[in-house]
Protein backbone atom coordinates (compact mmCIF):
# COMPACT_ATOMS: atom_id res chain seq x y z
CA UNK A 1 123.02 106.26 116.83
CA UNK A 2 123.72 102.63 117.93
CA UNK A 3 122.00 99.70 117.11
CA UNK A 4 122.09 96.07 117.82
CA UNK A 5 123.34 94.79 114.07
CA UNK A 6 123.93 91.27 114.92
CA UNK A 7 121.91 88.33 115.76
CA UNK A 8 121.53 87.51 119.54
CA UNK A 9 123.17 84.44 120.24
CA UNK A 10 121.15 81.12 120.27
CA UNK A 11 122.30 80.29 123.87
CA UNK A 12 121.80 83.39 125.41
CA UNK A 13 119.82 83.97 128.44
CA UNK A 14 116.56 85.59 126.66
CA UNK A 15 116.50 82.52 124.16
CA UNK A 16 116.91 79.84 126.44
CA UNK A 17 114.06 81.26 128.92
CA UNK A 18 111.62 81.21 125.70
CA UNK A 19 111.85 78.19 124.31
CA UNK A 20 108.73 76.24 124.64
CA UNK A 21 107.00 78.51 127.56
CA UNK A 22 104.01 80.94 127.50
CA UNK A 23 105.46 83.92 127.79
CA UNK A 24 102.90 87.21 128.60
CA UNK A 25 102.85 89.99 125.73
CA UNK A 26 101.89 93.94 126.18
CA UNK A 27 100.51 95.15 123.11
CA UNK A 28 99.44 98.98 122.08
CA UNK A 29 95.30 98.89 121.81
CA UNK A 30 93.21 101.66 120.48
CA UNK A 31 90.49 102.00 122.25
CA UNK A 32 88.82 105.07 121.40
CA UNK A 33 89.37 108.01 119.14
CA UNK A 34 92.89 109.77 120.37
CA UNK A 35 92.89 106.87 123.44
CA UNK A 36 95.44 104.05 123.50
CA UNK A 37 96.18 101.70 126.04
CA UNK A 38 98.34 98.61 126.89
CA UNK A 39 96.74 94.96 126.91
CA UNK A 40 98.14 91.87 127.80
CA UNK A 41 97.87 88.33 126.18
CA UNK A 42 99.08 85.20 126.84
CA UNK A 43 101.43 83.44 123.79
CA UNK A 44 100.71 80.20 124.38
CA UNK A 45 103.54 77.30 123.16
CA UNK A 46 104.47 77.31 119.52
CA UNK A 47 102.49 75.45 116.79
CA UNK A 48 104.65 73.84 114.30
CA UNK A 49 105.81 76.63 111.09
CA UNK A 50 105.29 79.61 114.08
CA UNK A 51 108.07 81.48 115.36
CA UNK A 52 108.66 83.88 118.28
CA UNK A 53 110.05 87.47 118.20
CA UNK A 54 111.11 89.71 120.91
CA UNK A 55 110.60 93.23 119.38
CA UNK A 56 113.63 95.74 118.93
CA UNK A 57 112.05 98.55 117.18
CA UNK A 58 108.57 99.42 115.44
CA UNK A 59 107.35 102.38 113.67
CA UNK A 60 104.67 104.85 113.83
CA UNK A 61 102.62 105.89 110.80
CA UNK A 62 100.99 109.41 110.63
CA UNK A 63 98.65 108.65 107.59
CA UNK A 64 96.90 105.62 107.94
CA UNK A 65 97.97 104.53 111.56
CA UNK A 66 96.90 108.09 112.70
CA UNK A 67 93.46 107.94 110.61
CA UNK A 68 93.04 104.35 112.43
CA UNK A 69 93.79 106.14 116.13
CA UNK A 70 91.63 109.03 115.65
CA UNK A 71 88.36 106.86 114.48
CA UNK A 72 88.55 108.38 111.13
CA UNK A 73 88.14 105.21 108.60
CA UNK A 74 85.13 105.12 106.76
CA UNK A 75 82.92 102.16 107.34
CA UNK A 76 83.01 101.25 103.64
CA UNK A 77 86.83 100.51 103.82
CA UNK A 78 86.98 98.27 107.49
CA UNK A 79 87.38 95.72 105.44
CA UNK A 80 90.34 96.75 103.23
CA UNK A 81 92.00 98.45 105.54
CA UNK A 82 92.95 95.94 107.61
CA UNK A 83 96.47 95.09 108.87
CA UNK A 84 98.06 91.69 107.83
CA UNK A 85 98.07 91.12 111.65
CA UNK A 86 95.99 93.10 113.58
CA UNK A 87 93.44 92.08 116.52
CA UNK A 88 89.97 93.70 116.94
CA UNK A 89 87.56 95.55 114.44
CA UNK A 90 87.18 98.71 113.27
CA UNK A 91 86.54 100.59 114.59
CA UNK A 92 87.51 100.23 118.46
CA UNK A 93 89.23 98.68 120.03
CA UNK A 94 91.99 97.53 117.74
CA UNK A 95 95.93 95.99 117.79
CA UNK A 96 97.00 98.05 114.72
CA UNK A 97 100.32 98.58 113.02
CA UNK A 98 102.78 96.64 110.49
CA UNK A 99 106.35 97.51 110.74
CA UNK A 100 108.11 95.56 113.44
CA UNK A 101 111.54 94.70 113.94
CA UNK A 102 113.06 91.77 116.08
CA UNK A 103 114.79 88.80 116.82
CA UNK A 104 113.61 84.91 117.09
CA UNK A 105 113.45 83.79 120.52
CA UNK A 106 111.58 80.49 119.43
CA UNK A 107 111.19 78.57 116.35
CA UNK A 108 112.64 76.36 113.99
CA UNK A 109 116.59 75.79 115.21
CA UNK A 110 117.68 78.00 111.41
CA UNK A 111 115.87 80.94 113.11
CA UNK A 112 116.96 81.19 116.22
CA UNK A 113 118.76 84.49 117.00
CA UNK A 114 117.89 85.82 113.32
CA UNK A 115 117.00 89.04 113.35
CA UNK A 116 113.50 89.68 111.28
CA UNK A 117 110.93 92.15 110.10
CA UNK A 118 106.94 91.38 109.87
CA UNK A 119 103.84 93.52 109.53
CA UNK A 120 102.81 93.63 113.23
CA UNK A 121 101.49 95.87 115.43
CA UNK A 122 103.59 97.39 118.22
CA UNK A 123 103.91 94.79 120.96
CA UNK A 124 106.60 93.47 123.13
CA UNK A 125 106.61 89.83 121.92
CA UNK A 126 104.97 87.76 119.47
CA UNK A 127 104.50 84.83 117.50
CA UNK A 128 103.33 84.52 113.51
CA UNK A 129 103.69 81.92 111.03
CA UNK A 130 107.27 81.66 109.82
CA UNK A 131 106.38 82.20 106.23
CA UNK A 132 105.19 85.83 107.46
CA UNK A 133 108.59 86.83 108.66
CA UNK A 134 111.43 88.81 106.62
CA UNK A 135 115.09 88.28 107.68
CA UNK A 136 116.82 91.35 108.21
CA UNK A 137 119.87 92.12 105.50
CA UNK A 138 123.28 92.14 107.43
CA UNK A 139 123.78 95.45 105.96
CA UNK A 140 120.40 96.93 107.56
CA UNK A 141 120.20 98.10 111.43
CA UNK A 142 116.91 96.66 113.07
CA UNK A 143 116.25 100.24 113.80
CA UNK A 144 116.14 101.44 110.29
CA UNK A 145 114.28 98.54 108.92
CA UNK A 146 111.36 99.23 110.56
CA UNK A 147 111.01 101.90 107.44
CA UNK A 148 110.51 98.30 105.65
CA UNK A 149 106.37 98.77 104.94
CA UNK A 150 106.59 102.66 104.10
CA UNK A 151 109.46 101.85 101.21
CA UNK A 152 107.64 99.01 100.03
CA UNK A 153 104.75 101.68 99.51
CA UNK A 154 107.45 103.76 98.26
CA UNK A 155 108.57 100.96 95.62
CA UNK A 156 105.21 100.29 94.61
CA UNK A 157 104.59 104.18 93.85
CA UNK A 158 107.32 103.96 91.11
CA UNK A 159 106.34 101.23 89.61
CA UNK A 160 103.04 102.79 89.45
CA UNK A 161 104.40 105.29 87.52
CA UNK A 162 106.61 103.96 85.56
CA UNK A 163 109.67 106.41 86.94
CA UNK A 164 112.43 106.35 84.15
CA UNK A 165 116.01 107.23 83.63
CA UNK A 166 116.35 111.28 83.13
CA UNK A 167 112.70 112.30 84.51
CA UNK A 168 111.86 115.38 86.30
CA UNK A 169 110.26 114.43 89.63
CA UNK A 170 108.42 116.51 92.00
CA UNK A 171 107.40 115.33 95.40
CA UNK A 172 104.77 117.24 97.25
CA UNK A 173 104.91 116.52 100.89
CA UNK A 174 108.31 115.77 102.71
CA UNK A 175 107.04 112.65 105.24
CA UNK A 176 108.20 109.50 105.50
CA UNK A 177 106.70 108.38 102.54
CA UNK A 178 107.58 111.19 100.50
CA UNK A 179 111.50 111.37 101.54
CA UNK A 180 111.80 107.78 100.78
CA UNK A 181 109.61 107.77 97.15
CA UNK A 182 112.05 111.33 97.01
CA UNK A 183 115.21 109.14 97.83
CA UNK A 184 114.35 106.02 95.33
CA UNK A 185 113.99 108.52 92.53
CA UNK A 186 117.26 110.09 93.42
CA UNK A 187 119.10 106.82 92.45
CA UNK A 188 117.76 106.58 89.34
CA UNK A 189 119.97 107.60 86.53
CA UNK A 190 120.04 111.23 85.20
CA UNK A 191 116.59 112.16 87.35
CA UNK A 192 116.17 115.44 87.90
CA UNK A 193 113.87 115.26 91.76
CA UNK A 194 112.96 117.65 93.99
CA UNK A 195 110.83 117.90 97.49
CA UNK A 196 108.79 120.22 98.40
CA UNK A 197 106.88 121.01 101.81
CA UNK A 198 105.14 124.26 103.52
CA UNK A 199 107.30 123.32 106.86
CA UNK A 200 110.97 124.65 105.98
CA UNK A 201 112.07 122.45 108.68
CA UNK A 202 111.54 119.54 106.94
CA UNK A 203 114.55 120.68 104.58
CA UNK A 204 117.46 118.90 106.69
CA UNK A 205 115.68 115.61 106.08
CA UNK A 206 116.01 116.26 102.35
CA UNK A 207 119.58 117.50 102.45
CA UNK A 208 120.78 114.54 104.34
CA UNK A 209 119.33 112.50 101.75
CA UNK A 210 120.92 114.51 98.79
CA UNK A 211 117.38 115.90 97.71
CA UNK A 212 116.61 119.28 96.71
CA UNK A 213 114.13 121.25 98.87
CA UNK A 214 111.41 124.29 97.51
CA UNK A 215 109.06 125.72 99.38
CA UNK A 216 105.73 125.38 97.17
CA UNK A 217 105.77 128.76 95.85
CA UNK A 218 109.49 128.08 94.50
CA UNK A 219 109.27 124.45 93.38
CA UNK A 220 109.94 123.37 89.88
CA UNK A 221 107.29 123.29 87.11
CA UNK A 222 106.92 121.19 83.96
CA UNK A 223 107.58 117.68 85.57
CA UNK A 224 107.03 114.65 83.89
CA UNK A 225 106.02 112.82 87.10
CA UNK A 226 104.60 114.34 90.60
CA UNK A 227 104.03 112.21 93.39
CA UNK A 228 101.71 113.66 96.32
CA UNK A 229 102.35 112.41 99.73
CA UNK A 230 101.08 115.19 101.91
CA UNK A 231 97.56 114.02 102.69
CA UNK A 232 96.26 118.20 101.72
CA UNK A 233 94.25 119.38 99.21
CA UNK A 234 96.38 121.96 98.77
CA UNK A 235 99.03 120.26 98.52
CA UNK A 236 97.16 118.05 95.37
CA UNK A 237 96.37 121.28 93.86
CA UNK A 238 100.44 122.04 93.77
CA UNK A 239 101.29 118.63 92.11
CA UNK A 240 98.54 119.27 89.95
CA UNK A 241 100.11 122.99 88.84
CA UNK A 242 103.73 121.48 88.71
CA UNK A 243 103.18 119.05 85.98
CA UNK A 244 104.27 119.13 82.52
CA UNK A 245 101.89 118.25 79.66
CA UNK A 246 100.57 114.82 80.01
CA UNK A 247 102.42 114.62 82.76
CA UNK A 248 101.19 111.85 85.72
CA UNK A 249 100.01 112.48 89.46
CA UNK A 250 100.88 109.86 91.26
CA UNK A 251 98.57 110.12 94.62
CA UNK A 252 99.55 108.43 97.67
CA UNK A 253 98.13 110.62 100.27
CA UNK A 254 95.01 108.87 101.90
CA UNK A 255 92.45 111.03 103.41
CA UNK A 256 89.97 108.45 105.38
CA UNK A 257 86.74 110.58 105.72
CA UNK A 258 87.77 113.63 104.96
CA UNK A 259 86.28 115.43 101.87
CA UNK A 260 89.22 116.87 99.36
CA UNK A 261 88.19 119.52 96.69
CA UNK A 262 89.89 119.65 93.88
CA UNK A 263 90.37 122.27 91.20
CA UNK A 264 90.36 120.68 87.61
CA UNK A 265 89.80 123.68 85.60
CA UNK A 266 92.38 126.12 84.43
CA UNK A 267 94.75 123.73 82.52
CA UNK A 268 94.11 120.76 83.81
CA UNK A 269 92.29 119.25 80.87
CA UNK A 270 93.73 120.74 77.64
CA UNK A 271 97.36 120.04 79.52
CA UNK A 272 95.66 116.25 79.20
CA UNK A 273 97.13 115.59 82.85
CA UNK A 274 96.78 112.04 84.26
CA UNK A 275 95.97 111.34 88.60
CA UNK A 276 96.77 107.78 89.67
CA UNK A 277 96.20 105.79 93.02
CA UNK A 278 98.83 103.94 94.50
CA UNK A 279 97.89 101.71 97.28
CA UNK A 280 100.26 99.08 99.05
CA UNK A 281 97.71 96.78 99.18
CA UNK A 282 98.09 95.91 95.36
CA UNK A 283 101.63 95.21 93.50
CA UNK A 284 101.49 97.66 90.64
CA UNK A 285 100.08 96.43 87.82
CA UNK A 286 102.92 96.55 85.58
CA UNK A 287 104.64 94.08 88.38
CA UNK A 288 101.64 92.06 89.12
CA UNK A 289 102.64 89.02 87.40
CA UNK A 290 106.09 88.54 88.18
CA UNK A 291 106.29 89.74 91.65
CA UNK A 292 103.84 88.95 94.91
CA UNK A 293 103.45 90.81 97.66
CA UNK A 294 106.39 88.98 99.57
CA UNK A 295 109.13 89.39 96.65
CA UNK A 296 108.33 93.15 97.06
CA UNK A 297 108.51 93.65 100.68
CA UNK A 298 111.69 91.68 100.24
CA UNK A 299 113.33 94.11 97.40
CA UNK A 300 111.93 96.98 99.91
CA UNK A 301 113.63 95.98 102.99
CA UNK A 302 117.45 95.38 100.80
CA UNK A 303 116.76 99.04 99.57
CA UNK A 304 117.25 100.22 103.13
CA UNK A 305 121.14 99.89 102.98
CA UNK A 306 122.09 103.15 102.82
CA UNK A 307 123.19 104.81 106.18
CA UNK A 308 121.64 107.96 105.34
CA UNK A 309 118.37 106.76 105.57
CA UNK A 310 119.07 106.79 109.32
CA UNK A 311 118.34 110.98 109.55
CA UNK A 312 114.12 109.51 109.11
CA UNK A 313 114.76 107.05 112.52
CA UNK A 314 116.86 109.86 114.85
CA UNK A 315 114.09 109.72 117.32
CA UNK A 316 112.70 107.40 119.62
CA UNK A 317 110.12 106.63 121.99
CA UNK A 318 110.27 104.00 124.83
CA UNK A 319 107.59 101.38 124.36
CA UNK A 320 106.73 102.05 128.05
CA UNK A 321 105.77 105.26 127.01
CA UNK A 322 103.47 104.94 124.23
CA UNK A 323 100.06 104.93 125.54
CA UNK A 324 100.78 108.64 126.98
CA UNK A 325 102.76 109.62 123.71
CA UNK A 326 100.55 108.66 121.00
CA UNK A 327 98.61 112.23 121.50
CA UNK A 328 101.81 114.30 120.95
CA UNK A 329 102.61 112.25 118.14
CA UNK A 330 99.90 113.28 116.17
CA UNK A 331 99.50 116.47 116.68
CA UNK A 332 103.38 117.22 116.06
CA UNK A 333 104.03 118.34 112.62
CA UNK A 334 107.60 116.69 113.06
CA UNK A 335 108.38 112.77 111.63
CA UNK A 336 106.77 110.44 113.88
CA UNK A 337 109.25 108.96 116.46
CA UNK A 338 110.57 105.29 116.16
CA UNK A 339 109.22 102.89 119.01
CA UNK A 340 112.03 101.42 121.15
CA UNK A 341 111.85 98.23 123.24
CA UNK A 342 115.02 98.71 124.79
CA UNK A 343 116.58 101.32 126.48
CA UNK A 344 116.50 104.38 124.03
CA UNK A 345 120.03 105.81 123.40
């Protein structure tokens, strides 16, 4: 898989033609439940502290991004679910998305050509406040930093549960989120982690990232720590049967508005088992007061150096195309494609 690794050069063509000029944007727009369409704006010159991007790659979320698509937010969280940059209210129409990757076209003269990450819906071009931009790590393809927001939620999860040298991890639910919370706790000294997922499939994703794989009825018991990612009851009820006494749930599946039951008898109680939320929207409290939210998106995005990580961006969908695609994307039960703004190879 190829990808553009440098910076563009500050006197190329596409530079030179953006400086200082309105250029016309084509943004992704929900517009009703399951119906997406393109919408253009007009970027207008550059205030001073704003920069430009042209967009190389963004990425698709099937939890919260699909819940968003398919109209199924509850009204009590329109508020808190917001994206850091997204246009419209909940809940239609709406710009929504935050994991862009791209390169300055326009900006401050240090910026030019640098290749950057923000937390922007999927659109061709445009501008944000320079302070709201990441720069890419050398070491980190602009494809495979669009994975930038989902290990930051990743991150966060751990430090949520305060993941230690030599735990037994289970991960219920082998998505994006899951593979990468699966792939943190696999560089942890002497951890002990394995995935698990009803779709067998989803195995090679766990392999190439030197995870073990169960299906459910075969996954490892008496964990210390079990993170759920797979947005199921059922899949809760596994974490819950795969812990070890007062062991800890993290939860990071989000469920919008639909109801989850839950069984809590059986063991539950005199196995004294603790469920936690972990939401991206907080730092974890243990972190809270010696990181913000912009040191962590930072450590996030430098924890995407490893090339393996590349298996969870194999696919791609041409920007052109993803009014038409967005159905087939959520109703596929494989990882969500990434969005590509140039030619997909």
């Amino acid at each position: 898989m190829s990808d553009q690794r440098n910076a563009l050069d500050p006197n190329s063509p596409l530079i030179r033609r953006s400086q200082g000029q309105i250029v016309v944007a084509r943004g992704l727009w929900h517009v009703k439940p399951g119906q997406a369409e393109f919408r253009t704006e007009r970027l207008p010159p550059l205030s001073p502290g704003e920069a430009r991007v042209t967009t190389e790659y963004s990425a698709i979320s099937r939890g919260t991004e699909r819940l968003v698509a398919l109209g199924l937010v509850p009204e009590s969280e329109w508020s808190r679910m917001r994206a850091p940059l997204q246009m419209g209210d909940f809940p239609f129409p709406i710009k929504y998305g935050y994991s862009a990757a791209g390169t300055v076209t326009a900006g401050r003269d240090q910026l030019i050509g640098q290749r950057v990450f923000a937390l922007h819906p999927h659109q061709d071009h445009f501008q944000v406040a320079e302070k709201l931009l990441l720069r890419i790590p050398a070491d980190v393809p602009s494809r495979r930093a669009v994975l930038a927001a989902n290990m930051e939620t990743a991150l966060n999860a751990h430090w949520d549960a305060g993941t230690a040298p030599g735990d037994r991890i289970l991960i219920v639910g082998a998505g994006i989120i899951g593979l990468l919370v699966a792939h943190l706790a696999q560089r942890i000294a002497g951890t002990d982690v394995t995935i698990t997922d009803i779709d067998p499939a989803r195995a090679r994703y766990a392999e190439a990232l030197g995870v073990k794989f169960a299906a459910p009825g075969d996954s490892p018991s008496e964990n210390q720590i079990v993170f759920h990612a797979s947005a199921t009851g059922a899949g809760l009820e596994t974490a819950i049967n795969a812990c070890a006494f007062e062991a800890c749930i993290v939860e990071l599946s989000w469920y919008g508005k639909t109801p989850v039951t839950v069984n809590l008898g059986g063991a539950f109680h005199s196995r004294r088992l603790k469920i936690i939320a972990s939401q991206v929207g907080h730092v974890a409290p243990l972190r809270r007061g010696q990181v913000n939210h912009h040191q962590r998106l930072e450590r996030a995005i430098a924890m995407l150096d490893d090339p393996a990580l590349d298996i969870l961006v194999a696919d791609a969908v041409p920007f052109a195309e993803l009014p038409e695609a967005m159905t087939r994307i959520w109703s596929s039960t494989a990882l969500p494609p990434v969005v590509s703004y140039q030619p997909v190879k």
